[in-house]
C-alpha atoms as a PDB file:
ATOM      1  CA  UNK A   1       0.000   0.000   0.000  1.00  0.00           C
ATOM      2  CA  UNK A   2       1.277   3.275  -0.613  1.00  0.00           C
ATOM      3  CA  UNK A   3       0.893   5.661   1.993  1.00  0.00           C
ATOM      4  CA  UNK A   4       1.680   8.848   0.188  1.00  0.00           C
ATOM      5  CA  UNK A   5      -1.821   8.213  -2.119  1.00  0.00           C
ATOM      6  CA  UNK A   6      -4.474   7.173   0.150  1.00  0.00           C
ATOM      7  CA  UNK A   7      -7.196   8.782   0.110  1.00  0.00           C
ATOM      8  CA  UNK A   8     -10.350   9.112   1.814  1.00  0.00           C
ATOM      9  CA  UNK A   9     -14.221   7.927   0.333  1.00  0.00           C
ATOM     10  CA  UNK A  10     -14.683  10.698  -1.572  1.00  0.00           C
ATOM     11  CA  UNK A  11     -10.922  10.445  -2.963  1.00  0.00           C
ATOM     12  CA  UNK A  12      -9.817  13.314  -1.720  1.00  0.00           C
ATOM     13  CA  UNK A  13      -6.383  13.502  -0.189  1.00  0.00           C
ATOM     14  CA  UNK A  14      -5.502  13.156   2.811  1.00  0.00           C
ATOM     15  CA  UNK A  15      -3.501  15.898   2.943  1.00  0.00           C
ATOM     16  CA  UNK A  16      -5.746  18.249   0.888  1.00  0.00           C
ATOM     17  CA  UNK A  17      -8.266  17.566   4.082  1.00  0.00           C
ATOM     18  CA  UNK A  18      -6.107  17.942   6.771  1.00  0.00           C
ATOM     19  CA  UNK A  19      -4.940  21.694   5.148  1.00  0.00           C
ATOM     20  CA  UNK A  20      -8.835  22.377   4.367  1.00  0.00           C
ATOM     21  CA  UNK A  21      -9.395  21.465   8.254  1.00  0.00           C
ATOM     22  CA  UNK A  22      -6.613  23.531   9.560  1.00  0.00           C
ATOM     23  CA  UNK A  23      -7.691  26.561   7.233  1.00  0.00           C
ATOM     24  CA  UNK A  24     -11.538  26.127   8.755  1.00  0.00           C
ATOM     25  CA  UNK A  25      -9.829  26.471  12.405  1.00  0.00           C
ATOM     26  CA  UNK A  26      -7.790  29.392  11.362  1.00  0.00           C
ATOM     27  CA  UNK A  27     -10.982  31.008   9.750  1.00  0.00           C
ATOM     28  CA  UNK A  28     -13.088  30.111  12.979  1.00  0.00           C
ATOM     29  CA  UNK A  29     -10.812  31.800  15.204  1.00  0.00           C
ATOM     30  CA  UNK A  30     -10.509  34.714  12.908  1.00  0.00           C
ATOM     31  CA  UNK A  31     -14.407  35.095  13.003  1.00  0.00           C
ATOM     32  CA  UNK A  32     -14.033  35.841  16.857  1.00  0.00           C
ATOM     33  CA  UNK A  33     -14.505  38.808  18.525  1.00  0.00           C
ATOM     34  CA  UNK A  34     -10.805  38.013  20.636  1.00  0.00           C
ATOM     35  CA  UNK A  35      -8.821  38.177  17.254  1.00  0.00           C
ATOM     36  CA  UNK A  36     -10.885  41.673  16.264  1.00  0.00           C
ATOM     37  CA  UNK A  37      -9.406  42.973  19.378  1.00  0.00           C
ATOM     38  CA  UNK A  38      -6.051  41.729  17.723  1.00  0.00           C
ATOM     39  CA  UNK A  39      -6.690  43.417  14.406  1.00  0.00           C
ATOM     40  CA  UNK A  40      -7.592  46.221  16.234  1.00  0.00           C
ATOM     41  CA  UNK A  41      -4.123  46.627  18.160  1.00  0.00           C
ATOM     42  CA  UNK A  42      -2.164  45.667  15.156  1.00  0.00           C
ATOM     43  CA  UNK A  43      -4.054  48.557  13.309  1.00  0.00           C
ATOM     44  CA  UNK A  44      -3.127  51.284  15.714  1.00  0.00           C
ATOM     45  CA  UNK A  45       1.059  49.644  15.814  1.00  0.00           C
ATOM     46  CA  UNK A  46       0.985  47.774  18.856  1.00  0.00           C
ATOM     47  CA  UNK A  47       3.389  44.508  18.196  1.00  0.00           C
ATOM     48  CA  UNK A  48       4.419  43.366  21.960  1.00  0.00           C
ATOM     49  CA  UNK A  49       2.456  40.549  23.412  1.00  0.00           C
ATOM     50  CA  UNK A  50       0.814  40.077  19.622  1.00  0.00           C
ATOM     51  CA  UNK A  51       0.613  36.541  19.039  1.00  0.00           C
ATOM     52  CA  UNK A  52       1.387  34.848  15.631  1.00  0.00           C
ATOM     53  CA  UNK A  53      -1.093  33.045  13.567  1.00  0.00           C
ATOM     54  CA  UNK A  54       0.076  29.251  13.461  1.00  0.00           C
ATOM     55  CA  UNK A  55       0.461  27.865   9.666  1.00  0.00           C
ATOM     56  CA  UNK A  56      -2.245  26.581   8.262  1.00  0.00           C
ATOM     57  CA  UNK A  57       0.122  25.081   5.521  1.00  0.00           C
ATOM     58  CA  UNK A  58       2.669  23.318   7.316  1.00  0.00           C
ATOM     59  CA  UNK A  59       1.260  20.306   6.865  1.00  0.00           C
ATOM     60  CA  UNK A  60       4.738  18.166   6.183  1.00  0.00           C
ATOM     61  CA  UNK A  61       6.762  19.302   9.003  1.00  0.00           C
ATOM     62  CA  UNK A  62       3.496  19.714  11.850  1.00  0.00           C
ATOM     63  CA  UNK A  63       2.279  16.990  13.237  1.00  0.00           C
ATOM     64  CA  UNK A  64      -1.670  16.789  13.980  1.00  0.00           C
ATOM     65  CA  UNK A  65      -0.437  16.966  17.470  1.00  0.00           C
ATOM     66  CA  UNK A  66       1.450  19.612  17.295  1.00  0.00           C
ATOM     67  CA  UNK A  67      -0.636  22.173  14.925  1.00  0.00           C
ATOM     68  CA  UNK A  68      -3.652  21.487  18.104  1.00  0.00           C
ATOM     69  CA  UNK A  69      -1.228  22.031  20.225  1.00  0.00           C
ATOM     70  CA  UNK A  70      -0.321  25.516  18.404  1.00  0.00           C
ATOM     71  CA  UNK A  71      -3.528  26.564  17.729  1.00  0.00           C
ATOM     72  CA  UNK A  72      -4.613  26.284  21.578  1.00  0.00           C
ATOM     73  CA  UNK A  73      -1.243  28.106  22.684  1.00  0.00           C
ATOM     74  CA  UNK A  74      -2.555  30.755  20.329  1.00  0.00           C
ATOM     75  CA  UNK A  75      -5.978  30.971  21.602  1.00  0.00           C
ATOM     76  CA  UNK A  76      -4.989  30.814  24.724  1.00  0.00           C
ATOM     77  CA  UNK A  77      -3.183  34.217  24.317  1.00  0.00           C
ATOM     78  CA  UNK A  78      -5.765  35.672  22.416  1.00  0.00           C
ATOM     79  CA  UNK A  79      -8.538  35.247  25.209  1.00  0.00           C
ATOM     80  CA  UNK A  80      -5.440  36.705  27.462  1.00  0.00           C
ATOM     81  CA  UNK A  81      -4.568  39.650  25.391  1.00  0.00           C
ATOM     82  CA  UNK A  82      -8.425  39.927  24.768  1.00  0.00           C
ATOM     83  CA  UNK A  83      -9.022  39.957  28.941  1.00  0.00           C
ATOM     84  CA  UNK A  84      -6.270  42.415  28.897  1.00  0.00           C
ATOM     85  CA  UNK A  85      -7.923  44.767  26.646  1.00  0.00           C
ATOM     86  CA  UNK A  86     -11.314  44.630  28.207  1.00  0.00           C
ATOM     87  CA  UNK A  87     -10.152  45.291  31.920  1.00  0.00           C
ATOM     88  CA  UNK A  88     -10.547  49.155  32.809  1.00  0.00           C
ATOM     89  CA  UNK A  89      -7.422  51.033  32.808  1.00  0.00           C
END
């Protein structure tokens, strides 16, 4: 069997799913209101404490593992920098 072609029952790739899946939780995140803070910071030149958007794309060298792993690391400081935003100064 050759493990580079399998694919799944509607033929697609395996890897074409796993980068349509990682896109979707990129996207998902985006949609939030925690990232819009984000945008909102980067748009008036704040960079410290910004976190960076894990690669959808790196599917050869990321493990599934690893990419949920990254993603919740990167929500994680979202909600933070989020919290930080919303407290009163």
């Amino acid at each position: 069997m050759d493990i580079e072609n399998i694919h799944d029952e509607n033929g697609q790739d395996s890897d074409e799913r796993r980068l349509k899946k990682r896109c979707n939780a990129v996207n998902s995140i985006k949609a939030k209101d925690e990232y819009k803070i984000l945008e909102r910071l980067r748009s008036e030149g704040v960079t410290e404490d910004i976190p960076l958007t894990p690669d959808p794309h790196s599917i050869e060298d990321t493990s599934k593992r690893t990419w949920e792993k990254k993603v919740q690391v990167w929500r994680e400081k979202l909600r933070d920098l989020s919290s930080r935003e919303k407290q009163p100064q």
